[in-house]
N, C-alpha and C. Protein backbone atom coordinates (compact mmCIF):
# COMPACT_ATOMS: atom_id res chain seq x y z
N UNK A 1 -17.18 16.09 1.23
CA UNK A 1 -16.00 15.32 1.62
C UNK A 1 -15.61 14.41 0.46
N UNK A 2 -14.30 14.20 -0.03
CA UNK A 2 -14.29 13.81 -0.99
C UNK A 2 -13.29 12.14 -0.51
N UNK A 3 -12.72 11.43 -1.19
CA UNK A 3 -11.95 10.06 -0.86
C UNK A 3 -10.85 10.15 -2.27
N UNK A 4 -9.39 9.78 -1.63
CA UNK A 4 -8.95 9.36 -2.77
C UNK A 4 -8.38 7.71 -2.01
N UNK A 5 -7.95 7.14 -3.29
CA UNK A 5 -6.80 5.54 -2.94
C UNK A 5 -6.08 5.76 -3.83
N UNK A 6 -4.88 5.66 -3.38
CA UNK A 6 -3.80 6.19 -4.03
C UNK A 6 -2.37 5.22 -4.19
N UNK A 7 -1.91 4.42 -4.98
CA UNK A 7 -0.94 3.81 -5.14
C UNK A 7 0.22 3.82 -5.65
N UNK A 8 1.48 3.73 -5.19
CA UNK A 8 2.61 3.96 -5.38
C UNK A 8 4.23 3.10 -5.58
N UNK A 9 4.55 2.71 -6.65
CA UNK A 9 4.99 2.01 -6.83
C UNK A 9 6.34 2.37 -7.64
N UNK A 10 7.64 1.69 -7.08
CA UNK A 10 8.76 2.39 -7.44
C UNK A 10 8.84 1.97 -9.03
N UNK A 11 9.35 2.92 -9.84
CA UNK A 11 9.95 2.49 -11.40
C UNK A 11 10.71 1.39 -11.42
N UNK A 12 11.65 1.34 -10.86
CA UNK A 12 13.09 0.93 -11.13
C UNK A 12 13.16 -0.88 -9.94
N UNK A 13 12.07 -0.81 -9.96
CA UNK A 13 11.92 -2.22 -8.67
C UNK A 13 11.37 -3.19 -10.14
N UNK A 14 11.76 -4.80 -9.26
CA UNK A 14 11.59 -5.62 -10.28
C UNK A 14 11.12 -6.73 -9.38
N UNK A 15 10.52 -7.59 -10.01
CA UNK A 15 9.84 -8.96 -9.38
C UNK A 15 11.12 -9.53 -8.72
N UNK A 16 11.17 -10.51 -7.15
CA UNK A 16 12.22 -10.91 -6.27
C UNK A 16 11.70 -12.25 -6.04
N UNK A 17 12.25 -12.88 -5.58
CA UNK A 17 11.97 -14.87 -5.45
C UNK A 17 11.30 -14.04 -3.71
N UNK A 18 10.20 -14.69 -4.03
CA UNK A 18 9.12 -14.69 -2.70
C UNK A 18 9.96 -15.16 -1.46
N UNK A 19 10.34 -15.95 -1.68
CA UNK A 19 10.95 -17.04 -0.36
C UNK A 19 11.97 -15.62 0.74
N UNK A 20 12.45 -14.49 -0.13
CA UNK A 20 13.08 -13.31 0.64
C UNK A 20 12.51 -12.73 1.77
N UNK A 21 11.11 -13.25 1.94
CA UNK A 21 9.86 -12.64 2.57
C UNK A 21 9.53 -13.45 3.64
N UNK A 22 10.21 -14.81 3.83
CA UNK A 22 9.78 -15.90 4.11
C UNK A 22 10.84 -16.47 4.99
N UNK A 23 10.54 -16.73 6.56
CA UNK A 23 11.79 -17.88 6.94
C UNK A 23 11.94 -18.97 6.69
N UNK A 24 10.52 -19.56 6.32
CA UNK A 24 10.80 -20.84 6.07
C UNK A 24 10.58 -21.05 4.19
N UNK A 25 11.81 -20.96 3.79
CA UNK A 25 11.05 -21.24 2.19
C UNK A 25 10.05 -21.94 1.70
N UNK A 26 9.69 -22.25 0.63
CA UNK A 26 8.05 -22.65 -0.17
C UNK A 26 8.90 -23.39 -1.53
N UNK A 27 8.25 -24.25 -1.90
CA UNK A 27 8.98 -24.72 -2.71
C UNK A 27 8.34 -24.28 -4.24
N UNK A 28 6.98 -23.98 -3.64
CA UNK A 28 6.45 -23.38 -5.48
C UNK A 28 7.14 -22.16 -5.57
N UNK A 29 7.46 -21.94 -7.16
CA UNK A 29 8.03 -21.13 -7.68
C UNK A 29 7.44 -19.81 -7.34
N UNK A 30 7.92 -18.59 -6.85
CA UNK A 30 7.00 -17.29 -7.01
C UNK A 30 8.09 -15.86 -6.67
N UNK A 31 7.43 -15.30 -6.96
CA UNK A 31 7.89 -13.73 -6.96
C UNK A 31 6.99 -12.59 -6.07
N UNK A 32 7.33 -11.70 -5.90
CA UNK A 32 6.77 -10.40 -5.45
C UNK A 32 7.09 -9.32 -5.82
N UNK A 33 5.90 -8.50 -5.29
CA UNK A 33 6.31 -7.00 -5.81
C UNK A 33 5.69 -5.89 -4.82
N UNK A 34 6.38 -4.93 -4.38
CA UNK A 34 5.91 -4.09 -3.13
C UNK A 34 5.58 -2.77 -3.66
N UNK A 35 4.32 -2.06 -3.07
CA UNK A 35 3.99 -1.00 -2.97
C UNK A 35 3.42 -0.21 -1.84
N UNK A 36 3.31 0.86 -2.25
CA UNK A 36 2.74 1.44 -0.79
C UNK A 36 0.90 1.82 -1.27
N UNK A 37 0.17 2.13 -0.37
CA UNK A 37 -1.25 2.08 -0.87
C UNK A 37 -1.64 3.29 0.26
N UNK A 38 -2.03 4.72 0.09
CA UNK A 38 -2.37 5.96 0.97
C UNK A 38 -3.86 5.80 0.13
N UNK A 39 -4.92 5.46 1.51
CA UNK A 39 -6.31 6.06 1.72
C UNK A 39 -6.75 7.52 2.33
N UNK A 40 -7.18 8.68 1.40
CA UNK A 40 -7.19 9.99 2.09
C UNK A 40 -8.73 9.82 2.11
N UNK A 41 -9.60 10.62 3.26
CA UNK A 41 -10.53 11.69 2.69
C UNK A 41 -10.28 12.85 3.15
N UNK A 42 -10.87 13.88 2.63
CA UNK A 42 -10.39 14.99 2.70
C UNK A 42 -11.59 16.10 2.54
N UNK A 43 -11.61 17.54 2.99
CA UNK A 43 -12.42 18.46 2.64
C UNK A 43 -11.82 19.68 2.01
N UNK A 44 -12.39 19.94 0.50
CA UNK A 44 -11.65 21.36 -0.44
C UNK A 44 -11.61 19.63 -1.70
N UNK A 45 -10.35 20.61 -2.73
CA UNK A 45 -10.48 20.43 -3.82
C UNK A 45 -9.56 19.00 -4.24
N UNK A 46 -9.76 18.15 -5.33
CA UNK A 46 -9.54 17.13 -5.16
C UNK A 46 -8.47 17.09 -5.71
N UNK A 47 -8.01 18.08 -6.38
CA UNK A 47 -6.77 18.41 -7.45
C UNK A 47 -5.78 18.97 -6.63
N UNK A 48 -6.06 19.72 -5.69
CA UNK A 48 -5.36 20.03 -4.70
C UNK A 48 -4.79 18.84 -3.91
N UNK A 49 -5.84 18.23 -3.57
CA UNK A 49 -5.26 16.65 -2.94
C UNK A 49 -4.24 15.56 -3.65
N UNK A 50 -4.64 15.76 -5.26
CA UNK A 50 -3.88 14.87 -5.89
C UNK A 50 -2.43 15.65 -5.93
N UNK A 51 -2.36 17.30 -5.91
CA UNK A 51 -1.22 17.79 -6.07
C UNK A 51 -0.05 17.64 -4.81
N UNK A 52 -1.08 17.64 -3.64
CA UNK A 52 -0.24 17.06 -2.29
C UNK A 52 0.43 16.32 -2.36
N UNK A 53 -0.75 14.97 -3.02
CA UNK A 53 0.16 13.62 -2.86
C UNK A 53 1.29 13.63 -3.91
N UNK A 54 1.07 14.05 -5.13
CA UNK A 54 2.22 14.10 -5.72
C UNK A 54 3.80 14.69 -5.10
N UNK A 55 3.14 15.81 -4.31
CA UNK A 55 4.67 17.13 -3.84
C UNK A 55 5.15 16.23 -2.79
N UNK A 56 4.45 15.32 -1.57
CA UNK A 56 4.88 14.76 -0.59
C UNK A 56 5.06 13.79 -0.29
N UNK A 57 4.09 12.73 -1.53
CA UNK A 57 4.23 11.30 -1.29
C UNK A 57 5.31 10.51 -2.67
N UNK A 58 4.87 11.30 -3.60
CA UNK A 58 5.62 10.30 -4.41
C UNK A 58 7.18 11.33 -4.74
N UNK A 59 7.93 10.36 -5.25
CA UNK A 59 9.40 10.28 -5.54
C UNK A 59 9.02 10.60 -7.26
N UNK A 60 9.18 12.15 -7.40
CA UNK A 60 8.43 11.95 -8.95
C UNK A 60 9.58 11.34 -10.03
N UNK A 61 10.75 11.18 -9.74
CA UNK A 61 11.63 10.62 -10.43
C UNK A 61 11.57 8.56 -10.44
N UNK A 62 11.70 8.33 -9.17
CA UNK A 62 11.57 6.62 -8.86
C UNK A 62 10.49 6.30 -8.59
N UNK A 63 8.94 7.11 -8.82
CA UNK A 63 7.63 6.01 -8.20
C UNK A 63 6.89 6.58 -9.31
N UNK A 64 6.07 5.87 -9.34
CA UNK A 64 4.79 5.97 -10.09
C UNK A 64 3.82 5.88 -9.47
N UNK A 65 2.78 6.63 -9.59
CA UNK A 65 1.02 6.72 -8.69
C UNK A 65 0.49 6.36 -9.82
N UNK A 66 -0.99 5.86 -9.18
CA UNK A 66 -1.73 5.76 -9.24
C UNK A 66 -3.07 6.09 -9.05
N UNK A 67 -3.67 6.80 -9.72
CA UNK A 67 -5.49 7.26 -8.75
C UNK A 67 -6.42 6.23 -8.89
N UNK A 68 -6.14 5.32 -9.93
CA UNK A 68 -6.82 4.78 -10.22
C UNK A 68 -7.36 3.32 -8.88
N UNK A 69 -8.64 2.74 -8.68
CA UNK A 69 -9.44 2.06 -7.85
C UNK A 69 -8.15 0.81 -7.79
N UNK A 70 -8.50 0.39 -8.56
CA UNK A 70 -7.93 -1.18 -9.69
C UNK A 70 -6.42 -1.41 -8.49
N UNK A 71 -5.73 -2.36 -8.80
CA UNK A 71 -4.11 -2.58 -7.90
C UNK A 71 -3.31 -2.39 -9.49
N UNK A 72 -2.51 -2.39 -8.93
CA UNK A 72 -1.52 -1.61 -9.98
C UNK A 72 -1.07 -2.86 -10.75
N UNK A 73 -0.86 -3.94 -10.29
CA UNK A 73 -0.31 -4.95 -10.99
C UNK A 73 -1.55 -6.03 -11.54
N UNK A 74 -1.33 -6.54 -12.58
CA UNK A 74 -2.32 -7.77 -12.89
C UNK A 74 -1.33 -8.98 -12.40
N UNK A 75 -2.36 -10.40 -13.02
CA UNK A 75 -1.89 -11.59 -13.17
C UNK A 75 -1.14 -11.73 -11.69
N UNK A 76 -1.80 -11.12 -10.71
CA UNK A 76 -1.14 -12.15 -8.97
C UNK A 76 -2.13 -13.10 -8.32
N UNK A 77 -1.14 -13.66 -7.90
CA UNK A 77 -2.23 -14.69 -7.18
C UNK A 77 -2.60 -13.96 -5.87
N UNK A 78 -2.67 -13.33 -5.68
CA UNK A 78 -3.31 -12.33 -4.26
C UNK A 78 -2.33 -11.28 -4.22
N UNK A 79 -2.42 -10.31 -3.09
CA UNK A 79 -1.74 -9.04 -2.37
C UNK A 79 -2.43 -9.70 -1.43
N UNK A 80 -1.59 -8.89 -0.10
CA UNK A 80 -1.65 -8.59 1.22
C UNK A 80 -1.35 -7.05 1.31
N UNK A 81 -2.69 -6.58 2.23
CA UNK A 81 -2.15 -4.99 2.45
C UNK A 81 -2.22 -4.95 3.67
N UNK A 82 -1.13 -4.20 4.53
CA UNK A 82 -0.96 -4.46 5.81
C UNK A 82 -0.35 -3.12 6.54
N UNK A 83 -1.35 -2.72 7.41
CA UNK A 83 -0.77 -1.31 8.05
C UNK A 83 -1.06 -1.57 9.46
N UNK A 84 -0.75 0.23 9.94
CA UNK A 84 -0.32 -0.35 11.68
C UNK A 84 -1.42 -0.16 12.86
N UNK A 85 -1.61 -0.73 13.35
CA UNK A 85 -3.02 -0.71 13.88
C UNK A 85 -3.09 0.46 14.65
N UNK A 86 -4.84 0.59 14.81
CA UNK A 86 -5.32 2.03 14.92
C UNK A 86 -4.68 2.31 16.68
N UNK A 87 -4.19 3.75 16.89
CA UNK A 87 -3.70 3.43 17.99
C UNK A 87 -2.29 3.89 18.26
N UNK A 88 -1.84 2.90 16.96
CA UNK A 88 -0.15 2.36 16.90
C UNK A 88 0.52 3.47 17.05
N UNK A 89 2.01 3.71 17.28
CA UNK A 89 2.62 4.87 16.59
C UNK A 89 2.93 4.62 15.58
N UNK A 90 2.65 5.35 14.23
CA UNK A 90 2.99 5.79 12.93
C UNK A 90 3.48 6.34 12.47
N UNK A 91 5.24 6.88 12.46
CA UNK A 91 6.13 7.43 12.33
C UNK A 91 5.84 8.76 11.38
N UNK A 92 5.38 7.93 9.78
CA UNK A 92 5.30 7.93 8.40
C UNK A 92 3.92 9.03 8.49
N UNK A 93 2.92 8.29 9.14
CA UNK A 93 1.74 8.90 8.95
C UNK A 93 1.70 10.45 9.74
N UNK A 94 2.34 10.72 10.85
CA UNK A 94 2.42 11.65 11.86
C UNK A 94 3.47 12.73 11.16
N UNK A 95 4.33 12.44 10.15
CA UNK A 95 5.02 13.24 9.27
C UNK A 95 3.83 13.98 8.34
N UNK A 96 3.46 13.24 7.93
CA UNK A 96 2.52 13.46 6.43
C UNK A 96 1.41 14.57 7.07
N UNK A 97 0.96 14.42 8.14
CA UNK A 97 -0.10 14.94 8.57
C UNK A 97 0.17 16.34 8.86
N UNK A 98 1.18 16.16 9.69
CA UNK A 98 2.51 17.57 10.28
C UNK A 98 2.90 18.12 8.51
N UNK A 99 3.39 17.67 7.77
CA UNK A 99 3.51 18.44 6.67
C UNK A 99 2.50 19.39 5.54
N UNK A 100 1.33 18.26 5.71
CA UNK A 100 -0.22 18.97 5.52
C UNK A 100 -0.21 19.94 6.47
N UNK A 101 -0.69 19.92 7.69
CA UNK A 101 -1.25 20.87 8.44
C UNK A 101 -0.32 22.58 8.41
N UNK A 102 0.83 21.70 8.05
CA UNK A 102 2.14 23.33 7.98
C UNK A 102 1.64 24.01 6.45
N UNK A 103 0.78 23.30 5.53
CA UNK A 103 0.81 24.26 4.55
C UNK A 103 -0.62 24.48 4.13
N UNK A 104 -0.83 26.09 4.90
CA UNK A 104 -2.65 26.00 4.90
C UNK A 104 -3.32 26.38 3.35
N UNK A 105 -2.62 27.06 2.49
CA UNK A 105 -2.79 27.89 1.52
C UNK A 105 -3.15 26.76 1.01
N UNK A 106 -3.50 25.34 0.51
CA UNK A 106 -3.58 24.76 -0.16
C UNK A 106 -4.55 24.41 -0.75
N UNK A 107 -6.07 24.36 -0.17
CA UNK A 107 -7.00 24.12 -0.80
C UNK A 107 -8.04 23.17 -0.48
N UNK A 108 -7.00 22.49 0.44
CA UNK A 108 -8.18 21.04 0.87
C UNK A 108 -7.25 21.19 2.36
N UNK A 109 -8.09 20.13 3.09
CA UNK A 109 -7.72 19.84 4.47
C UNK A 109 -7.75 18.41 4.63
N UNK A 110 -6.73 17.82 5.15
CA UNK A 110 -6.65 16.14 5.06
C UNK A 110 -7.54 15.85 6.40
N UNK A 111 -8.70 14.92 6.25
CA UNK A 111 -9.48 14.46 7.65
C UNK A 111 -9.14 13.68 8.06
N UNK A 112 -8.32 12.61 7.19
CA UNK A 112 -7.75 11.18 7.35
C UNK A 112 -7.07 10.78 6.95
N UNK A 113 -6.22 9.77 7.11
CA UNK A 113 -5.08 9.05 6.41
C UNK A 113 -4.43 7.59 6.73
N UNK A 114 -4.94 6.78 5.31
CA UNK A 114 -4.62 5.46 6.24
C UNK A 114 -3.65 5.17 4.89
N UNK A 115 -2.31 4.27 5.57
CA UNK A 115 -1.15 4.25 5.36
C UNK A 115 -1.30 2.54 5.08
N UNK A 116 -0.94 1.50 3.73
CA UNK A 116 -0.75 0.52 3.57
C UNK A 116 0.43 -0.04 2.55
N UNK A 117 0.85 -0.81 3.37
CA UNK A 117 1.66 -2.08 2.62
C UNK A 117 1.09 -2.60 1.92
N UNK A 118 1.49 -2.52 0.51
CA UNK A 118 0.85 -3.89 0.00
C UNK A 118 1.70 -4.80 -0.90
N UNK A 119 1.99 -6.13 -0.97
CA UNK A 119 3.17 -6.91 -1.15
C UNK A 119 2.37 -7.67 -2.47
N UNK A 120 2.43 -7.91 -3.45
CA UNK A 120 1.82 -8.65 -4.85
C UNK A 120 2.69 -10.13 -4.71
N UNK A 121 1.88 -10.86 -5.01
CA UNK A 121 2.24 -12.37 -5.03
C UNK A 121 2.27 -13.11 -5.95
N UNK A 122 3.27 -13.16 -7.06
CA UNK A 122 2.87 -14.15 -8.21
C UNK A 122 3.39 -15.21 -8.37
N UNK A 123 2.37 -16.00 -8.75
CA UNK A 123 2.80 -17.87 -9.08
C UNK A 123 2.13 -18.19 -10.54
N UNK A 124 2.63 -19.37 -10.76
CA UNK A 124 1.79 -19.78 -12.27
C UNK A 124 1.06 -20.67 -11.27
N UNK A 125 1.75 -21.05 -10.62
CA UNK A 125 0.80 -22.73 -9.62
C UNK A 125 -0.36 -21.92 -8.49
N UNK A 126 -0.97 -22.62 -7.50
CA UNK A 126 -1.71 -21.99 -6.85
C UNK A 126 -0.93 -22.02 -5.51
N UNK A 127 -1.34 -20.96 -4.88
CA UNK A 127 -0.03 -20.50 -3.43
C UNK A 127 -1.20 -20.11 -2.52
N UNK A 128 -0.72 -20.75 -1.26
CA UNK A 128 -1.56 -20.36 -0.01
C UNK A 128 -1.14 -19.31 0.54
N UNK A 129 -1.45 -17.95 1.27
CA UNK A 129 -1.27 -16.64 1.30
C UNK A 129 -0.75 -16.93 3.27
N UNK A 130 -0.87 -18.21 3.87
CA UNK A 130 -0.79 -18.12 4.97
C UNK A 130 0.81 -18.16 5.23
N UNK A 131 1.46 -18.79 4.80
CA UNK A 131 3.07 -18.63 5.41
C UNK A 131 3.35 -16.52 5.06
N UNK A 132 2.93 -16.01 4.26
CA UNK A 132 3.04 -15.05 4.21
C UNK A 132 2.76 -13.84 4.86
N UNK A 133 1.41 -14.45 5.28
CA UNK A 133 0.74 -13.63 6.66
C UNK A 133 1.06 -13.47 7.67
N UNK A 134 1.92 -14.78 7.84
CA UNK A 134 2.50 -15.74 9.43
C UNK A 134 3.36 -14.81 9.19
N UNK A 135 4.66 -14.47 8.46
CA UNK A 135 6.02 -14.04 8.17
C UNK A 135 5.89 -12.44 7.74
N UNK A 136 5.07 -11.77 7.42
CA UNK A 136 5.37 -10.48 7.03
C UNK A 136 4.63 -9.54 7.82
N UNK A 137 3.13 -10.09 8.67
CA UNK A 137 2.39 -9.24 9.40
C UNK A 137 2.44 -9.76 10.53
N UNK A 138 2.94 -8.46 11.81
CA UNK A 138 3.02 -8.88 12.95
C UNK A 138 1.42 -8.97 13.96
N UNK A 139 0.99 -9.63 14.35
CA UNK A 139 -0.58 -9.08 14.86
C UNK A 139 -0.18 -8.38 16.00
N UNK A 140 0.68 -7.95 16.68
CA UNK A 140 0.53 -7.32 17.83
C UNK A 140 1.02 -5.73 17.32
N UNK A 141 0.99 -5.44 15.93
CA UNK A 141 1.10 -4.08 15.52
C UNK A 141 0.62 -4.28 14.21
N UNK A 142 0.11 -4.86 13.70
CA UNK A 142 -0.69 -4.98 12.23
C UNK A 142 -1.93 -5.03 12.41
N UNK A 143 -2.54 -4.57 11.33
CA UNK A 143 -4.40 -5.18 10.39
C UNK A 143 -3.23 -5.38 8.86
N UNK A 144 -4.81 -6.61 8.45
CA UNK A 144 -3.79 -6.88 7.20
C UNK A 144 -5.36 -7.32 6.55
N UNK A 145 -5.60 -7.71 5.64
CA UNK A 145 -6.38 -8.31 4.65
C UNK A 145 -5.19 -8.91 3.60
N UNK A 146 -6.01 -10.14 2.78
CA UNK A 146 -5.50 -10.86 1.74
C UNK A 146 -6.47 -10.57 0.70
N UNK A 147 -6.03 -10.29 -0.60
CA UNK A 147 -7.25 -9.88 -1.55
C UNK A 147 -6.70 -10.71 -2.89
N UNK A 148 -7.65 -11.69 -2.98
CA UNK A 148 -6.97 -12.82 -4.03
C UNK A 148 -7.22 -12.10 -6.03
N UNK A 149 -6.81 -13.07 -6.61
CA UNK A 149 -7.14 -12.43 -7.69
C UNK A 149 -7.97 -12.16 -8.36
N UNK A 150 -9.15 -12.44 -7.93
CA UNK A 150 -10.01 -12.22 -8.43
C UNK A 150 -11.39 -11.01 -7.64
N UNK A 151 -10.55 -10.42 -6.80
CA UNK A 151 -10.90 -9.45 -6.04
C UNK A 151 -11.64 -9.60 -4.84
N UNK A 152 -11.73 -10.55 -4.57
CA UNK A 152 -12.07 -10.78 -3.23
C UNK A 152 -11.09 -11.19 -2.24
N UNK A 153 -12.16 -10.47 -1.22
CA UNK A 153 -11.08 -10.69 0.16
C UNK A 153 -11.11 -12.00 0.77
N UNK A 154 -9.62 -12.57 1.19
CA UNK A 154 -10.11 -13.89 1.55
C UNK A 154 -8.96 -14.03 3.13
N UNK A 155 -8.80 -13.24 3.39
CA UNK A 155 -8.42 -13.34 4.90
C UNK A 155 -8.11 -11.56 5.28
């Protein structure tokens, strides 16, 4: 059984004043930046898997992947990654799965698939991750973690 983490992030997107994210504005200065984050494991070949995600997940013209572990961006003062709780309906994920399963010739078989938001947070000053949590993740259809910069998880 093999695992990929897989990150995806549009070309053509640019850092936005945080406060867009936010009802109640913040007065420290900051920005963001959004991506999407697909956890597979899978059984068969791993090249096959990476070729999936390329044919179905990414926009090979407007996104850029990632295979790599690491978050795609440096220098944030945290991410939040936030998907829909186990259970939930998953519009996105119930596509992806239905589009795997329609094409058997492929080589691998998807066992799993977890689907994340993840929003990048940058400040020069130091920023508390809670008005953000409050405002972008709902708990009655979210899991979320906060993963500060220095790689630990801190909510």
């Amino acid at each position: 059984m093999g695992s990929l983490s897989v990150e995806v992030v549009g070309k053509f997107g640019s850092k936005e004043d945080a406060n867009k994210l936010l009802y109640a504005p913040i007065t420290t200065a900051a920005t963001f930046r959004k991506s999407r984050v697909y956890q597979l494991q899978f059984d068969g070949d791993e090249d096959e898997a990476k070729a999936f995600i390329n044919r179905c997940l990414v926009d090979q013209y407007a996104d850029e992947v990632s295979f790599d572990q690491d978050s795609y961006f440096n220098e944030y003062q945290f991410y939040i990654d936030y998907g829909m709780k186990p259970g939930a309906l998953d519009l996105e994920k119930e596509a992806i799965l239905s589009s795997q399963k329609g094409d058997d010739g492929n080589g691998f078989k998807l066992l799993s698939l977890k689907l994340l938001q993840r929003v990048y947070i940058f400040s020069e000053l130091e920023i508390s991750s809670e008005p953000f949590v409050r405002d972008v993740c709902n708990p009655a259809i979210h899991v979320w973690s906060v993963i500060d910069s220095n790689g630990r998880k801190v909510a």
